[in-house]
C-alpha atoms as a PDB file:
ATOM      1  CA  UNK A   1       3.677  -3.857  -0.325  1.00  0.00           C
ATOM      2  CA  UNK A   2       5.239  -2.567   2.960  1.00  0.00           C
ATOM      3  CA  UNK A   3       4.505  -3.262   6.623  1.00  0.00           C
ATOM      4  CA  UNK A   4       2.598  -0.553   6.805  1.00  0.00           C
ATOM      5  CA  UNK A   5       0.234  -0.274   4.518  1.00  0.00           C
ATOM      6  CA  UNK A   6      -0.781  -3.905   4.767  1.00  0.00           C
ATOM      7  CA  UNK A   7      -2.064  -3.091   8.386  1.00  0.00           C
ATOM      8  CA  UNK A   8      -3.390  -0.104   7.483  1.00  0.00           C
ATOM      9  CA  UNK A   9      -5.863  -2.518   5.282  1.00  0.00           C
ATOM     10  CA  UNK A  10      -6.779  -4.621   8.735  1.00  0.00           C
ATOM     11  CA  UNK A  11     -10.379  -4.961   9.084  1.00  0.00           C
ATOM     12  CA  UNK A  12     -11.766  -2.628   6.389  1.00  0.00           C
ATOM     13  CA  UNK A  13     -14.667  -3.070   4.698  1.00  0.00           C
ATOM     14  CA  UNK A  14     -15.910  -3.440   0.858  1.00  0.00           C
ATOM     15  CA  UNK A  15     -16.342   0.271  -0.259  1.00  0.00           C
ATOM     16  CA  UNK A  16     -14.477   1.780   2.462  1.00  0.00           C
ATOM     17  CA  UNK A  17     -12.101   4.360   1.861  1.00  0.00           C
ATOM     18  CA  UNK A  18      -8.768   5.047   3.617  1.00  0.00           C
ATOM     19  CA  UNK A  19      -6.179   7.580   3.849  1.00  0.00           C
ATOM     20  CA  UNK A  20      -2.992   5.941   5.081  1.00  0.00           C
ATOM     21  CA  UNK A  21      -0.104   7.599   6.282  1.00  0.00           C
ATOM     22  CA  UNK A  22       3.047   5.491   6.588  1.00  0.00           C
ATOM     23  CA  UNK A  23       6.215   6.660   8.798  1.00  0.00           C
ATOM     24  CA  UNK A  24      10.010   5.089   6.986  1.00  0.00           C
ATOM     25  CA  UNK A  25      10.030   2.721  10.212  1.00  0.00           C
ATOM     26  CA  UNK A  26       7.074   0.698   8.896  1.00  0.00           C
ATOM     27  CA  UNK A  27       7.472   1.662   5.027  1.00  0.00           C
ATOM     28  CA  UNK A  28      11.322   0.891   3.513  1.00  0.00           C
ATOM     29  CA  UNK A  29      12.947   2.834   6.297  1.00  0.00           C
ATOM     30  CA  UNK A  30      16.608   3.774   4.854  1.00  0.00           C
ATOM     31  CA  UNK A  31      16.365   1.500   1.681  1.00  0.00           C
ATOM     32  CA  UNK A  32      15.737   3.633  -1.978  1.00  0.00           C
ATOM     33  CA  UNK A  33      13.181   1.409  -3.960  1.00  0.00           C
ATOM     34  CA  UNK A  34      12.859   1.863  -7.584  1.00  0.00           C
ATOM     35  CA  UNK A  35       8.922   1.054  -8.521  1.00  0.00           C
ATOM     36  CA  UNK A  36       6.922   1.138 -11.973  1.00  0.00           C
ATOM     37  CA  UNK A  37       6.657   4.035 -14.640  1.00  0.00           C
ATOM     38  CA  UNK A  38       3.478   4.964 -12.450  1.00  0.00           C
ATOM     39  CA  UNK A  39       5.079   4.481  -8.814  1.00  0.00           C
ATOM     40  CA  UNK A  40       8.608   5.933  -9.519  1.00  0.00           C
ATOM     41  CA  UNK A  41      10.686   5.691  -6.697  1.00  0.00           C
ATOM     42  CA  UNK A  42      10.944   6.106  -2.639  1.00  0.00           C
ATOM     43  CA  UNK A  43      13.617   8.021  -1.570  1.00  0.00           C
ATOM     44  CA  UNK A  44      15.072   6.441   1.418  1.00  0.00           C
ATOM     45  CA  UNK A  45      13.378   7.183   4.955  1.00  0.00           C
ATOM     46  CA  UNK A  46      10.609   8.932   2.693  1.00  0.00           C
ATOM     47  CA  UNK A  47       6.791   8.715   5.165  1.00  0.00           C
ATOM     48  CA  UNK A  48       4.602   7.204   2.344  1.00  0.00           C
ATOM     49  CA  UNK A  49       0.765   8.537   1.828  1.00  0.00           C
ATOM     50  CA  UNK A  50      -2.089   6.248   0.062  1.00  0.00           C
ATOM     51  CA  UNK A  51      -5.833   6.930  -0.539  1.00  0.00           C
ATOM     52  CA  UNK A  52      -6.974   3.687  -0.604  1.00  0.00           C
ATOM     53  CA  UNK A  53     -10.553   2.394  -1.504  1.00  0.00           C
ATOM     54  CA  UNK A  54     -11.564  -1.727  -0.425  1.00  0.00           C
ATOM     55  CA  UNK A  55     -13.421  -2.149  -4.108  1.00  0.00           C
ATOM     56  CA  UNK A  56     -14.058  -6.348  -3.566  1.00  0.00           C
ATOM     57  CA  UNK A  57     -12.137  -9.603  -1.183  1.00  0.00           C
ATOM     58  CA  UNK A  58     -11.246 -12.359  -3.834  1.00  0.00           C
ATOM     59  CA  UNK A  59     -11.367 -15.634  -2.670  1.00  0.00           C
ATOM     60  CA  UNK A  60      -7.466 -17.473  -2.575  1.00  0.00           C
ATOM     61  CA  UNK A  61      -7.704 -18.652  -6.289  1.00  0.00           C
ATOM     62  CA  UNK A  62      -8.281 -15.211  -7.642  1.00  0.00           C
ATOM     63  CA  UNK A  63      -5.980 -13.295  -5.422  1.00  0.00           C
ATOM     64  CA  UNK A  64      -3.430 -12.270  -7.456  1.00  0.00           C
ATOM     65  CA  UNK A  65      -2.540  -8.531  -6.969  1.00  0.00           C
ATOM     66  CA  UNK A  66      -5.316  -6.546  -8.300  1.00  0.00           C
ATOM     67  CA  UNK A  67      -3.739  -2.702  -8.108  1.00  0.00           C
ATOM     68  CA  UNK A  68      -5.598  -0.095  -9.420  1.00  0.00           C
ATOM     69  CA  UNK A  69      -3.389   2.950  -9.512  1.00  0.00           C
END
């Protein structure tokens, strides 16, 4: 995850849904970034959009990354 879009998750709540819009400063600014099959890449100083919907909070013992793409 980048700067960005981890504060764009501050303070939302359980069903909530987001659009976030994140300039290169707070994303991977000049940096390329190769990602997964379904991410592909970031071109470098690329503003990254998500739509972004809060489905639970799992406690510390379950909180590996649960991404739903």
């Amino acid at each position: 995850m980048n700067e960005g879009f981890e504060k764009g998750l501050l303070n939302m709540c359980i069903g909530e849904k987001r659009k976030l819009v994140v300039p290169s400063g707070m994303a991977y600014g000049g940096t390329k970034v190769y990602g997964s099959e379904i991410m592909g890449r970031v071109l470098p100083d690329s503003t990254l959009v998500y739509n972004v919907e809060l489905l639970d909070i799992l406690n510390e013992v379950d909180a590996a990354p649960h991404l739903v793409w």
